[in-house]
C-alpha atoms as a PDB file:
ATOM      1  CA  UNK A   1       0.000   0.000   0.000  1.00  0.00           C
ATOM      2  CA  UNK A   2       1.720   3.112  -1.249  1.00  0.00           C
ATOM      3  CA  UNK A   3       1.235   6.266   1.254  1.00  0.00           C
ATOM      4  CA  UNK A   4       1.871   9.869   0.544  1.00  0.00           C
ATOM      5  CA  UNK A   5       4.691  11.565   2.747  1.00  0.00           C
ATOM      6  CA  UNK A   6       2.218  13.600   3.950  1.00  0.00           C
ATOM      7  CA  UNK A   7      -0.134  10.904   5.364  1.00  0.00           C
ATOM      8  CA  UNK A   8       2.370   9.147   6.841  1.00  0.00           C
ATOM      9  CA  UNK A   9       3.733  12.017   8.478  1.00  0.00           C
ATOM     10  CA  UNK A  10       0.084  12.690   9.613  1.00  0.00           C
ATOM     11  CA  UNK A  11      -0.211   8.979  11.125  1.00  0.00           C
ATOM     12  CA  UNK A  12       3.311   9.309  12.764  1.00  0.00           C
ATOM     13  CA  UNK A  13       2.291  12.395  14.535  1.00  0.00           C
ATOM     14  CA  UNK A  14      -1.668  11.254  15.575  1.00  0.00           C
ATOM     15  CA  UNK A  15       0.478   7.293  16.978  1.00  0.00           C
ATOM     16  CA  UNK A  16       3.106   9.708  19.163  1.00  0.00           C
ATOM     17  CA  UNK A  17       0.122  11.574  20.264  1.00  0.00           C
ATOM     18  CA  UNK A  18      -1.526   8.465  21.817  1.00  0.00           C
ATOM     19  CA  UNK A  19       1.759   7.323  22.794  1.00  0.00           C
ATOM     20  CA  UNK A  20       2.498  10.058  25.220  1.00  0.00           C
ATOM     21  CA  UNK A  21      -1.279   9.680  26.168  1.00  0.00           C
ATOM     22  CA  UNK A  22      -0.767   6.479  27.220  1.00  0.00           C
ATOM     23  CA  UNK A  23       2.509   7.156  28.854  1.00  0.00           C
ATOM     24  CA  UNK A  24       1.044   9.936  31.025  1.00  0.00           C
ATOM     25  CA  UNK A  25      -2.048   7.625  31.987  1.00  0.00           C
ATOM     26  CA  UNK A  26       0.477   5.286  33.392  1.00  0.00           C
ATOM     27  CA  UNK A  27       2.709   7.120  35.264  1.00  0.00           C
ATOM     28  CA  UNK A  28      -0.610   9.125  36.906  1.00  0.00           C
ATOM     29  CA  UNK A  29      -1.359   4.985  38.012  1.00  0.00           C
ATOM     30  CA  UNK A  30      -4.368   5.750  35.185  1.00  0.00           C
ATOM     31  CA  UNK A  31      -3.953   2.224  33.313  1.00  0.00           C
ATOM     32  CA  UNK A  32      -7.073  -0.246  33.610  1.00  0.00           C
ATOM     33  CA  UNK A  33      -9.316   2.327  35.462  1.00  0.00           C
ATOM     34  CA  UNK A  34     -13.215   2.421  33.582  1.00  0.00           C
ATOM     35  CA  UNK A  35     -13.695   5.498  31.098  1.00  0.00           C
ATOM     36  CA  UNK A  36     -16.190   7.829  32.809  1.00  0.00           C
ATOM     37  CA  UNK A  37     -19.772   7.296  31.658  1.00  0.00           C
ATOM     38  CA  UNK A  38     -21.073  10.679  30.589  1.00  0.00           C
ATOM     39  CA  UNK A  39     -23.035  11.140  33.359  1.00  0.00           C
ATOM     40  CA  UNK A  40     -21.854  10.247  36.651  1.00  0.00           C
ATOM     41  CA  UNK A  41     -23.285   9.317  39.851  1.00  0.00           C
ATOM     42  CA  UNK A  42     -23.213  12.204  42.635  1.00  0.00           C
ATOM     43  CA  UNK A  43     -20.653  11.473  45.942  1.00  0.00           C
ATOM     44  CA  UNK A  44     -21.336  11.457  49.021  1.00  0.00           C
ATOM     45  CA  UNK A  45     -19.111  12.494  52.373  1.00  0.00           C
ATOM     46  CA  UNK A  46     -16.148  14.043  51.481  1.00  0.00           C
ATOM     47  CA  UNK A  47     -13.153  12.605  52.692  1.00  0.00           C
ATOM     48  CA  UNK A  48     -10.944  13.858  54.810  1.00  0.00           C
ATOM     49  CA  UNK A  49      -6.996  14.410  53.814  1.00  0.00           C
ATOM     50  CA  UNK A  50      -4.003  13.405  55.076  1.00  0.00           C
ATOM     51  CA  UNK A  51      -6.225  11.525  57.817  1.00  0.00           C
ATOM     52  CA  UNK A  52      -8.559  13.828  58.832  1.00  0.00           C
ATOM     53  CA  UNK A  53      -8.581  16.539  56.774  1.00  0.00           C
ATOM     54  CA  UNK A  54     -11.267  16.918  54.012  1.00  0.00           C
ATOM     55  CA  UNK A  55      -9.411  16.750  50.938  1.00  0.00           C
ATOM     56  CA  UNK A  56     -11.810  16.348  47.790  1.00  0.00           C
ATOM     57  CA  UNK A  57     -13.769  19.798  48.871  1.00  0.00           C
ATOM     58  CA  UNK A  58     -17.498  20.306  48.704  1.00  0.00           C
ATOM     59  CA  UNK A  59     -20.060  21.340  46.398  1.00  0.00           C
ATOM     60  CA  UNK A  60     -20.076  24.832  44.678  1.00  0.00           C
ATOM     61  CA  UNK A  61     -22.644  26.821  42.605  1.00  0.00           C
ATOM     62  CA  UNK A  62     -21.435  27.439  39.252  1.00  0.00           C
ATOM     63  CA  UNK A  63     -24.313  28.886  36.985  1.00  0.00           C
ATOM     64  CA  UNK A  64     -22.981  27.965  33.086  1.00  0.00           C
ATOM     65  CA  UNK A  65     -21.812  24.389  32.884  1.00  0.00           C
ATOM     66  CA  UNK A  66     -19.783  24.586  29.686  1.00  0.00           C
ATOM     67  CA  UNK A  67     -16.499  24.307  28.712  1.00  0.00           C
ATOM     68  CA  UNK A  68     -14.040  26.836  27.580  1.00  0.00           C
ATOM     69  CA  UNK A  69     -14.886  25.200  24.029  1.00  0.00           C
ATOM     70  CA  UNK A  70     -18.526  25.671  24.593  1.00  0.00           C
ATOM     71  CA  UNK A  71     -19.290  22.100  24.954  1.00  0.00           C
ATOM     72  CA  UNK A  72     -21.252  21.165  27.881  1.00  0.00           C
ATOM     73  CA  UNK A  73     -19.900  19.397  30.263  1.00  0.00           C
ATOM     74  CA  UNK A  74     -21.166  16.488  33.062  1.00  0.00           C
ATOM     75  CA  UNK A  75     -19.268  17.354  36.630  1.00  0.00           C
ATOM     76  CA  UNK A  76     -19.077  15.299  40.247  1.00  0.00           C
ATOM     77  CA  UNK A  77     -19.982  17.548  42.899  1.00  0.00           C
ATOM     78  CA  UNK A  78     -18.058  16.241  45.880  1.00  0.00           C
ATOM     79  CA  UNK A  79     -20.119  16.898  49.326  1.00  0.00           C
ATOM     80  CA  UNK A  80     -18.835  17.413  52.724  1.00  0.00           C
ATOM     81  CA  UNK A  81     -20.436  18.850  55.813  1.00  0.00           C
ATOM     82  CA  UNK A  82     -21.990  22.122  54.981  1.00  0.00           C
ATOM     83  CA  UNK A  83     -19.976  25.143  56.682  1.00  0.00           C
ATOM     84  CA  UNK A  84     -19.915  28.768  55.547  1.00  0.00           C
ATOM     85  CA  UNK A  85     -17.413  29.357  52.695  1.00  0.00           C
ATOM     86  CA  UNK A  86     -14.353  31.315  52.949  1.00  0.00           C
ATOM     87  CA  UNK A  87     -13.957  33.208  50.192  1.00  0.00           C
ATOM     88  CA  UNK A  88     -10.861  35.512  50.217  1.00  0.00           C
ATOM     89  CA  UNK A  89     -10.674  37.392  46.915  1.00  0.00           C
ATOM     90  CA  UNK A  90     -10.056  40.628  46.796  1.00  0.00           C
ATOM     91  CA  UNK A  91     -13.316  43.162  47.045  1.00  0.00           C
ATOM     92  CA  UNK A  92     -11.641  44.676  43.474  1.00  0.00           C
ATOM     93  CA  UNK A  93     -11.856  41.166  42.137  1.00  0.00           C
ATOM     94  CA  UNK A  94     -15.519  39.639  40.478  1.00  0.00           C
ATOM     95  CA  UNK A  95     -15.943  35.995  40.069  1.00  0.00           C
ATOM     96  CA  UNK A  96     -18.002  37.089  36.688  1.00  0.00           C
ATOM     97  CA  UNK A  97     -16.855  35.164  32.903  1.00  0.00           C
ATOM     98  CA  UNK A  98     -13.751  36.487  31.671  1.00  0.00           C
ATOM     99  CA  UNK A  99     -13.811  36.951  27.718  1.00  0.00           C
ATOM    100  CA  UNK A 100     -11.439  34.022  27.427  1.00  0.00           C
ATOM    101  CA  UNK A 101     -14.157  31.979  28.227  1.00  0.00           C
ATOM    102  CA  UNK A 102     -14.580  31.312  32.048  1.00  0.00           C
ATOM    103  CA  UNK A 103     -17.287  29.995  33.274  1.00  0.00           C
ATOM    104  CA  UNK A 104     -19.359  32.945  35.676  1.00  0.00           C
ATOM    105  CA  UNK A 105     -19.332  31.789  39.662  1.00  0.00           C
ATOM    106  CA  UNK A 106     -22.265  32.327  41.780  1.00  0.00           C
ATOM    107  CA  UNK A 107     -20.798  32.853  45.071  1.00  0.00           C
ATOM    108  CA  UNK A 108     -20.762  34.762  48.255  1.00  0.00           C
ATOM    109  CA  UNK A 109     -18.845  38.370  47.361  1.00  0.00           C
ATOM    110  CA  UNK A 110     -15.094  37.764  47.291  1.00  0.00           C
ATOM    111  CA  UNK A 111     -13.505  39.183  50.633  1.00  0.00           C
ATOM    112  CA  UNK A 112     -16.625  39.841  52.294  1.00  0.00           C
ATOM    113  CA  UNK A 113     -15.597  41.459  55.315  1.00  0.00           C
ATOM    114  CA  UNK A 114     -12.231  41.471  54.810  1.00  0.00           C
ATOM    115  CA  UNK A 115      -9.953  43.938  56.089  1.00  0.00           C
ATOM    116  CA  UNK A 116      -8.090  45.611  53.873  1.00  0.00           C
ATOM    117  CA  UNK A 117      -4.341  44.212  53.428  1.00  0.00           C
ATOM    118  CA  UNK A 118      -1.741  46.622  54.776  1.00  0.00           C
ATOM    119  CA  UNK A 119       0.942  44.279  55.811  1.00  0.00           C
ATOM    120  CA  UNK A 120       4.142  46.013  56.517  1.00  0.00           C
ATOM    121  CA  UNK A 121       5.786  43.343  54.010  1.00  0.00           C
ATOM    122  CA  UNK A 122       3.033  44.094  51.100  1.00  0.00           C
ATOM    123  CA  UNK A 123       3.726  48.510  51.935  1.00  0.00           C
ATOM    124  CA  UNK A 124       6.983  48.193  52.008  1.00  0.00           C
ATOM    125  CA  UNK A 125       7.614  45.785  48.893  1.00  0.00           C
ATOM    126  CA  UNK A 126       5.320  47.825  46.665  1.00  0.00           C
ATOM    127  CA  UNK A 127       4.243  47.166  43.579  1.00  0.00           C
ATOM    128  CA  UNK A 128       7.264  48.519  41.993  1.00  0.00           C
ATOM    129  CA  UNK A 129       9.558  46.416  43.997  1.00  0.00           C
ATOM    130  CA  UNK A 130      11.133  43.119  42.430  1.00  0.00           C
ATOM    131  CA  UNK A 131       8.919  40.075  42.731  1.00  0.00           C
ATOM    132  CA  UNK A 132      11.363  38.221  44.338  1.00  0.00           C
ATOM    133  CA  UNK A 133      12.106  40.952  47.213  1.00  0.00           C
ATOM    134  CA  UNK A 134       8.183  40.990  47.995  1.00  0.00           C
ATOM    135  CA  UNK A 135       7.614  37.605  48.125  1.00  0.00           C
ATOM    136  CA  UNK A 136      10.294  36.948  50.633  1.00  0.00           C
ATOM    137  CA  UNK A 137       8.833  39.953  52.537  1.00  0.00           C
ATOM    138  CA  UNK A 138       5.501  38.743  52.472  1.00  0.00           C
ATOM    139  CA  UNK A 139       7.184  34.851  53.976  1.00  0.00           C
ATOM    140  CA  UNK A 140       9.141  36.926  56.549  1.00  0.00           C
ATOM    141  CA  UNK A 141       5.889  38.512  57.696  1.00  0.00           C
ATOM    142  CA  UNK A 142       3.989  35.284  57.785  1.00  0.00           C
ATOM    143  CA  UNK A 143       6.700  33.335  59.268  1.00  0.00           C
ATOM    144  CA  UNK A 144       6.024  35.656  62.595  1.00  0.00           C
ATOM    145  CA  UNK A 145       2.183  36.222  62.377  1.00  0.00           C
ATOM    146  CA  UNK A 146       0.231  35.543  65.161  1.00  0.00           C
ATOM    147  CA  UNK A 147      -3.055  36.666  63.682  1.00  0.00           C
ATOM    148  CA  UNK A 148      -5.416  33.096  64.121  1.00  0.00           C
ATOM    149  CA  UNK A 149      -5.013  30.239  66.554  1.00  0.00           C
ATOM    150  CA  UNK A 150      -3.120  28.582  63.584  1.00  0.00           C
ATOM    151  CA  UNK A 151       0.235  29.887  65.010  1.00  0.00           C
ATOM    152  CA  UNK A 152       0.096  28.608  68.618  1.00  0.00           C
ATOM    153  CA  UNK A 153       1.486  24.773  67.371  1.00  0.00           C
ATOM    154  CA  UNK A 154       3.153  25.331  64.167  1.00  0.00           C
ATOM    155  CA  UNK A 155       6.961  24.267  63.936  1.00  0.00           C
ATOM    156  CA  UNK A 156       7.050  26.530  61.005  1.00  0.00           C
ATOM    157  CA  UNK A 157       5.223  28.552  58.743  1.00  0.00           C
ATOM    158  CA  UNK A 158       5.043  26.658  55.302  1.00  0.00           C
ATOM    159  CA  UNK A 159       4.669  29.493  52.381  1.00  0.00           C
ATOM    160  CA  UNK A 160       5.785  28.009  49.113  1.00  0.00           C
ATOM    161  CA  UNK A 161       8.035  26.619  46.503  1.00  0.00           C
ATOM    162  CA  UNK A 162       8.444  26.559  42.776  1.00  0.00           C
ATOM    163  CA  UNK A 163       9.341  29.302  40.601  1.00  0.00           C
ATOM    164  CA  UNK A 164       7.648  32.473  41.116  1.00  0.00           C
ATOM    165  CA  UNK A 165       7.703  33.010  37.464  1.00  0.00           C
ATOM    166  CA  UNK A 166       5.945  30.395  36.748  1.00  0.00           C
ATOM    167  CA  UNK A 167       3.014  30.473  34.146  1.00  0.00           C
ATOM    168  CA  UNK A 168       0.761  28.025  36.705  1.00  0.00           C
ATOM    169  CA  UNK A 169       0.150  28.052  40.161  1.00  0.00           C
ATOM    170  CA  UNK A 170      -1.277  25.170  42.216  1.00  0.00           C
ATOM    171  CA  UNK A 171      -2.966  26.315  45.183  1.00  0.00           C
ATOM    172  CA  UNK A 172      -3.582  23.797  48.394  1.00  0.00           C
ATOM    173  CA  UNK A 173      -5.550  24.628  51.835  1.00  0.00           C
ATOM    174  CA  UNK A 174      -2.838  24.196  54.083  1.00  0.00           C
ATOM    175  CA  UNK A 175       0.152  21.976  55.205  1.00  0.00           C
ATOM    176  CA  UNK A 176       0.528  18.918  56.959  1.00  0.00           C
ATOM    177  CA  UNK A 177       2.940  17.193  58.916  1.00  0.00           C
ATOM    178  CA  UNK A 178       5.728  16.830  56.486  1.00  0.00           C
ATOM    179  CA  UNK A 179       4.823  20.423  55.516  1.00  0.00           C
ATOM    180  CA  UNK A 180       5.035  21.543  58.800  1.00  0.00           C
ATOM    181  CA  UNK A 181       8.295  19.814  59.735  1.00  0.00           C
ATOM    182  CA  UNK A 182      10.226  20.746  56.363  1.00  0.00           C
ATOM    183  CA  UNK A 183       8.925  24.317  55.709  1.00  0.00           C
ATOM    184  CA  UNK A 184       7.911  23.434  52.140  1.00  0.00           C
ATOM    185  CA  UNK A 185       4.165  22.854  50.462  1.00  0.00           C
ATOM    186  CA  UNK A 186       3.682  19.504  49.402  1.00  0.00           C
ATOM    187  CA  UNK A 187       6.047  17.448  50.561  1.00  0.00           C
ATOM    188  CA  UNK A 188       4.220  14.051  51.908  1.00  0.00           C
ATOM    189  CA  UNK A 189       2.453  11.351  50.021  1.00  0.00           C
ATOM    190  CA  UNK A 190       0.046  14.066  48.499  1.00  0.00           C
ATOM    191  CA  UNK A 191       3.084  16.044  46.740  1.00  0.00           C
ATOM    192  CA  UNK A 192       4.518  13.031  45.542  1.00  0.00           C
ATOM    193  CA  UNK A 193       1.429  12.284  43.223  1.00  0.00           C
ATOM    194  CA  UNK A 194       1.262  16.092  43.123  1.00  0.00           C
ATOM    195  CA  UNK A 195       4.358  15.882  41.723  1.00  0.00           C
ATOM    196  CA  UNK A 196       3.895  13.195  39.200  1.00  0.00           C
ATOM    197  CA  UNK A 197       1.027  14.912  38.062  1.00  0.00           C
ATOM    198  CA  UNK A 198       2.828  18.034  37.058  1.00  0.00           C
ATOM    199  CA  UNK A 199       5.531  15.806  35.644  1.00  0.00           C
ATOM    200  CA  UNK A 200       2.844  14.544  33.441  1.00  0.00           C
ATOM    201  CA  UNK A 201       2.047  17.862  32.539  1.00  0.00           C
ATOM    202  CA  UNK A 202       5.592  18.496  30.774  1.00  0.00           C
ATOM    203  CA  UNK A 203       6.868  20.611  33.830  1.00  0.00           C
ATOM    204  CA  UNK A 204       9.714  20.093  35.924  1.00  0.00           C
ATOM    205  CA  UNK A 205       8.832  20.043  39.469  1.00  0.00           C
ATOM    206  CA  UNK A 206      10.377  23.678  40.410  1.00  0.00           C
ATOM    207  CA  UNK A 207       8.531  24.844  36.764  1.00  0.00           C
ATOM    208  CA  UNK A 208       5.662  25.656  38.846  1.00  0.00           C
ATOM    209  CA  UNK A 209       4.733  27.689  42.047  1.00  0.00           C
ATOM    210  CA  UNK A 210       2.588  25.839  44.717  1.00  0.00           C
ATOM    211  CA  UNK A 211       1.200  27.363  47.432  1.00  0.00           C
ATOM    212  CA  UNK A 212      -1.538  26.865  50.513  1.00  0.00           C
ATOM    213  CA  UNK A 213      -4.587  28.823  51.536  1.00  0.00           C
ATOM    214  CA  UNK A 214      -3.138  28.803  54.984  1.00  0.00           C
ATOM    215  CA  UNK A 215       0.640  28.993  55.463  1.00  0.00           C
ATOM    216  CA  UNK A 216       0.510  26.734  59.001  1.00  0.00           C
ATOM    217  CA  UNK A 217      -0.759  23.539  59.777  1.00  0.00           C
ATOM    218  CA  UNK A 218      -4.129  22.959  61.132  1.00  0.00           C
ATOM    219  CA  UNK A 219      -4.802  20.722  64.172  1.00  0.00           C
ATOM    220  CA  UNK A 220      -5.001  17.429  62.980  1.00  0.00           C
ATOM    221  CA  UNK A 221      -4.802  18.093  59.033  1.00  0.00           C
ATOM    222  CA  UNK A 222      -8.297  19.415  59.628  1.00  0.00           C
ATOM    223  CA  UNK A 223      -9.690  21.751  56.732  1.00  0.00           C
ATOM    224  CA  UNK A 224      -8.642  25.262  57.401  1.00  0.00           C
ATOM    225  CA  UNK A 225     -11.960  27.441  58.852  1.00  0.00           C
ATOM    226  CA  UNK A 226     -13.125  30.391  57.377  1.00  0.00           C
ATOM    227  CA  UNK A 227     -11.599  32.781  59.872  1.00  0.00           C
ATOM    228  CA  UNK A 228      -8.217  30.749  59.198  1.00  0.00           C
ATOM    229  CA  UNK A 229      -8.035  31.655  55.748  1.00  0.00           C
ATOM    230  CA  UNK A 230      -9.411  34.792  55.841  1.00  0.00           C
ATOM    231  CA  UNK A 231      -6.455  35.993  58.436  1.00  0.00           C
ATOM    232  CA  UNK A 232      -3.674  34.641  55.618  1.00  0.00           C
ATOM    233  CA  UNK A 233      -5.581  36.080  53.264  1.00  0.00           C
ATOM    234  CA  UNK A 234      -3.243  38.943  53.306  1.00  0.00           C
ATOM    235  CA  UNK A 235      -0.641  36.924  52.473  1.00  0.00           C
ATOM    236  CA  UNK A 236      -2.422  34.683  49.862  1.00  0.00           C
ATOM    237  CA  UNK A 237      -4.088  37.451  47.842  1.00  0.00           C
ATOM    238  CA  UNK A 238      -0.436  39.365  47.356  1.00  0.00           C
ATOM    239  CA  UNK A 239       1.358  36.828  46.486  1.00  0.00           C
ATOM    240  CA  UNK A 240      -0.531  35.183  43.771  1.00  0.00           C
ATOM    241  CA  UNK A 241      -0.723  38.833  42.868  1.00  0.00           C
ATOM    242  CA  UNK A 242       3.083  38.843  42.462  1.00  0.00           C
ATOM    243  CA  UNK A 243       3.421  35.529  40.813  1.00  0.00           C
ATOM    244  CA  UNK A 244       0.799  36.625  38.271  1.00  0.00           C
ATOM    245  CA  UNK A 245       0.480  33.367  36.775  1.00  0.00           C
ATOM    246  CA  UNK A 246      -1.605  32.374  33.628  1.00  0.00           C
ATOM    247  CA  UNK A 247      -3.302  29.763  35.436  1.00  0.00           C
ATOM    248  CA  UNK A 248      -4.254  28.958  38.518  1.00  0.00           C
ATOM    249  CA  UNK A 249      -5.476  24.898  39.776  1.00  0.00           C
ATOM    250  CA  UNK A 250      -7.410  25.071  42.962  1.00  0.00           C
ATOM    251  CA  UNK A 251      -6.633  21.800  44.793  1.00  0.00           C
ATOM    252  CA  UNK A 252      -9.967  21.077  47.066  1.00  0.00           C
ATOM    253  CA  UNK A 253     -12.934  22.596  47.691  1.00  0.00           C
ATOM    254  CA  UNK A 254     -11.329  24.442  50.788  1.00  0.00           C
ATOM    255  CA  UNK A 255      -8.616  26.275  47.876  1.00  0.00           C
ATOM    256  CA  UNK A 256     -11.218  27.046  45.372  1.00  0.00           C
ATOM    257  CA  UNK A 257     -14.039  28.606  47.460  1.00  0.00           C
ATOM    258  CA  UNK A 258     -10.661  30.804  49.127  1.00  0.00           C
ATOM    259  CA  UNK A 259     -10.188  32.165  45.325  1.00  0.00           C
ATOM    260  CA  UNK A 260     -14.009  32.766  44.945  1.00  0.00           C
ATOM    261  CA  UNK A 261     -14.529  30.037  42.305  1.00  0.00           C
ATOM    262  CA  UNK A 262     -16.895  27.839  44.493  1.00  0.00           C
ATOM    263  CA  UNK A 263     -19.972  28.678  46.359  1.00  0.00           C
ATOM    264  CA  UNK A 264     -21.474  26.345  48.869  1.00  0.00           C
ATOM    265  CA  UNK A 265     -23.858  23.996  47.322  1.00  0.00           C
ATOM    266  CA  UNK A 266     -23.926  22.632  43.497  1.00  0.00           C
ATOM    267  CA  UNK A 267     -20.999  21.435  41.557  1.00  0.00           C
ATOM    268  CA  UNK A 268     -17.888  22.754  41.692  1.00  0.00           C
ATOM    269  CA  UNK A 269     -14.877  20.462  40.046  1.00  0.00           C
ATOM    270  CA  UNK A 270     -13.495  21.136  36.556  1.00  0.00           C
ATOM    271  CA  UNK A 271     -15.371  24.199  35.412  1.00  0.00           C
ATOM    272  CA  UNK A 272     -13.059  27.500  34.517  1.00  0.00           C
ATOM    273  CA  UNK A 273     -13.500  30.409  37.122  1.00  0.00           C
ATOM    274  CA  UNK A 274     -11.524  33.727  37.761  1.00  0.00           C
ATOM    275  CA  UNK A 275      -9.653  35.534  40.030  1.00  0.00           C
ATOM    276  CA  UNK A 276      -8.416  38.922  40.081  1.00  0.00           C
ATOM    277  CA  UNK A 277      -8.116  38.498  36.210  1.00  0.00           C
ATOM    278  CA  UNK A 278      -6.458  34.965  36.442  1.00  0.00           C
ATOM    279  CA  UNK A 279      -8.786  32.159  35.084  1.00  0.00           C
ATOM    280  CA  UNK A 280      -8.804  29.131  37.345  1.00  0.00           C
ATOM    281  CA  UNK A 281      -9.428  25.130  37.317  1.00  0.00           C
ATOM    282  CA  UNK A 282     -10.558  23.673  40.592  1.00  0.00           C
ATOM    283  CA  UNK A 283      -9.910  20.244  40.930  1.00  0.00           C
ATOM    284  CA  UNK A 284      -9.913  17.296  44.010  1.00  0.00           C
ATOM    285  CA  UNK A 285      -6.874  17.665  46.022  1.00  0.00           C
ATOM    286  CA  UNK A 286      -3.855  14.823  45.069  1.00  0.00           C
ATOM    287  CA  UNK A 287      -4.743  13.416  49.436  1.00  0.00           C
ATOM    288  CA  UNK A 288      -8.511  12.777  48.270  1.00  0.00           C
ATOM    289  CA  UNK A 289      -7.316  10.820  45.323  1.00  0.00           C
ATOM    290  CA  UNK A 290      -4.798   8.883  47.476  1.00  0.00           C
ATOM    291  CA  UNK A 291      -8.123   7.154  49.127  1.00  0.00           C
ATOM    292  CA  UNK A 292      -9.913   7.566  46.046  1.00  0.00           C
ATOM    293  CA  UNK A 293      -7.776   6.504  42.769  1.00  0.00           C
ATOM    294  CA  UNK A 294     -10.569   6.190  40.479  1.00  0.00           C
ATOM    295  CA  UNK A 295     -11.101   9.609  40.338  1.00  0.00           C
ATOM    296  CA  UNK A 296      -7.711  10.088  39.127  1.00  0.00           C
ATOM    297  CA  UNK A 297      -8.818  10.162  35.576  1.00  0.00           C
ATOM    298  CA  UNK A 298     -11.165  12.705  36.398  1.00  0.00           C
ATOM    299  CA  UNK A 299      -8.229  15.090  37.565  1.00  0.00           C
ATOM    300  CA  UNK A 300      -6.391  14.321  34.255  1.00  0.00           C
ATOM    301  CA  UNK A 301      -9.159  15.249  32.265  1.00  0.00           C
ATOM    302  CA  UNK A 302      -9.326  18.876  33.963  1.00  0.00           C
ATOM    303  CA  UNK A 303      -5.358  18.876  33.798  1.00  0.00           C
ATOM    304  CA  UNK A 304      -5.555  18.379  30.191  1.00  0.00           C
ATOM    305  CA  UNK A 305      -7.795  21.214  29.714  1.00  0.00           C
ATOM    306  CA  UNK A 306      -5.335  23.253  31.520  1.00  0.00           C
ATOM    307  CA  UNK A 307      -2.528  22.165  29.147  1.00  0.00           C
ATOM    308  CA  UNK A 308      -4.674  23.038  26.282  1.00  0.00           C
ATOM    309  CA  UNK A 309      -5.579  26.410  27.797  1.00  0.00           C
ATOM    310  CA  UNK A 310      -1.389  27.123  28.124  1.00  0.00           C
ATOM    311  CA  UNK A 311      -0.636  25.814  24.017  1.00  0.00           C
ATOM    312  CA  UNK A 312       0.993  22.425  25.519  1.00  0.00           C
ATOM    313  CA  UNK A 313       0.596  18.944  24.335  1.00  0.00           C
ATOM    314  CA  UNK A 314       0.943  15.970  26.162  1.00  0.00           C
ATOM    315  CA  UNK A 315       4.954  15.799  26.339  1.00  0.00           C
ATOM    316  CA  UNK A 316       6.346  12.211  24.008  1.00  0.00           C
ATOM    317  CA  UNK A 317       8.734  10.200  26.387  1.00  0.00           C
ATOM    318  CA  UNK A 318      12.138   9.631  25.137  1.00  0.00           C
END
């Protein structure tokens, strides 16, 4: 059978596409999990992370269930135990459709009650000042805040790692014991599928900036409370405002109501939201898949549209 150059070239490229599919599906542990059906059953409980901490997030209220693409799209609410939501965004910042397509969030408004954040670190950085020199400002500051009850059993405060030019941003709720112990997001059984995940992605592991909601631990890896996150708030909002990344993925109901991209009942997983001008993906936290792998393909699938989002393709392996 005689084939054109350009045909073959065509096949070639379409088999290395499904190649480094397949490779990514089986380094994420994907291999011989079920496709999703199109629609899926709801979840119950939530379930908590790192032990006790509820990892997977709750339900949200997103009012256009469509895709960047248009294309409408069949989500898994994830419950937990109703509790107010603790959005943080700044009172500038609306949760409203960006013209690149995000989906518009029904939610309570963005820093509702907030005070306004004047941290000496954030004055005395500027906006002028390198992004580098206010982001270790703005650690120095929370390294020594005392402003919640979060601070009375800490070891450390844990405020990030990654590049802080980085084009994505993954956002947690807040550390755990590792986390605690090392000074660094992400560093327990969680960041190491965290990890492979971004690895799937095409990124080195210090290609990206990861982050919490709240820079100590909580009591028992319990899910940070609203007061919690709105005290680091004035840490949080600043310095994804001087990381200024394309993207940002909300790990966990907890991280995605604190950007204003979740409300408190409805779905919330895998549909596009804002902040501050920033479109973001929430998606279950790397701990909830740990004790629930068959929602790993689930995460992929919102990864991917993240990838597509940034121009990349699912990197070949070599």
């Amino acid at each position: 059978m005689n084939l054109s150059p350009e045909y073959r070239a065509e096949l070639l490229a379409l088999a290395q596409s499904a190649r480094a599919q397949l490779e990514a599906e089986l380094e994420l542990g994907l291999a011989g999990l079920p496709l999703r059906a199109a629609a899926e059953p709801q979840r119950g409980a939530g379930v908590a992370r790192s032990g006790a901490q509820a990892a997977a997030g709750g339900p949200a209220a997103p009012t256009a269930p469509t895709a960047p693409g248009g294309a409408a799209r069949v989500r898994v609410p994830e419950g937990r135990p109703a509790e107010p939501p603790a959005s943080i965004a700044s009172a500038s910042a609306s949760a409203s459709a960006s013209a690149r397509g995000a989906a518009r969030i029904t939610s309570p408004p963005p820093f509702a009650g907030a005070e306004a954040i004047s941290s000496d670190a954030a004055a005395a950085a500027g906006q002028a000042a390198p992004r580098r020199e206010r982001l270790r400002l703005l650690a120095e500051e929370a390294a020594s805040c005392t402003r919640c009850v979060l601070h009375e059993k800490r070891t450390q405060s844990v405020f990030s790692r990654g590049s802080p030019e980085a084009e994505l941003v993954f956002v947690g709720e807040g550390p755990g014991r590792d986390e605690d112990l090392q000074g660094l997001p992400f560093v327990g059984a969680a960041g190491q599928l965290l990890d492979k995940m971004i690895a799937a992605m095409g990124y080195g592991r210090d290609d990206v900036y990861i982050c919490n909601v709240v820079k100590c631990r909580p009591p028992e890896n319990r899910t940070p409370r609203p007061e919690e996150a709105l005290a680091c708030s004035r840490f949080l909002v600043p310095q994804l405002q001087a990381v200024s990344p394309k993207i940002i993925v909300a790990l966990g109901r907890c991280a995605a109501q604190s950007l204003g991209v979740a409300g408190d009942t409805g779905a919330w997983r895998g549909r596009w939201g804002e902040f501050q001008g920033i479109v973001v993906m929430p998606t279950y936290h790397p701990a909830f898949l740990l004790r629930s792998p068959e929602q790993k393909r689930t995460v992929w699938e919102d990864l991917q549209q993240v990838m597509a989002r940034l121009g990349r393709a699912v990197p070949t392996r070599r």
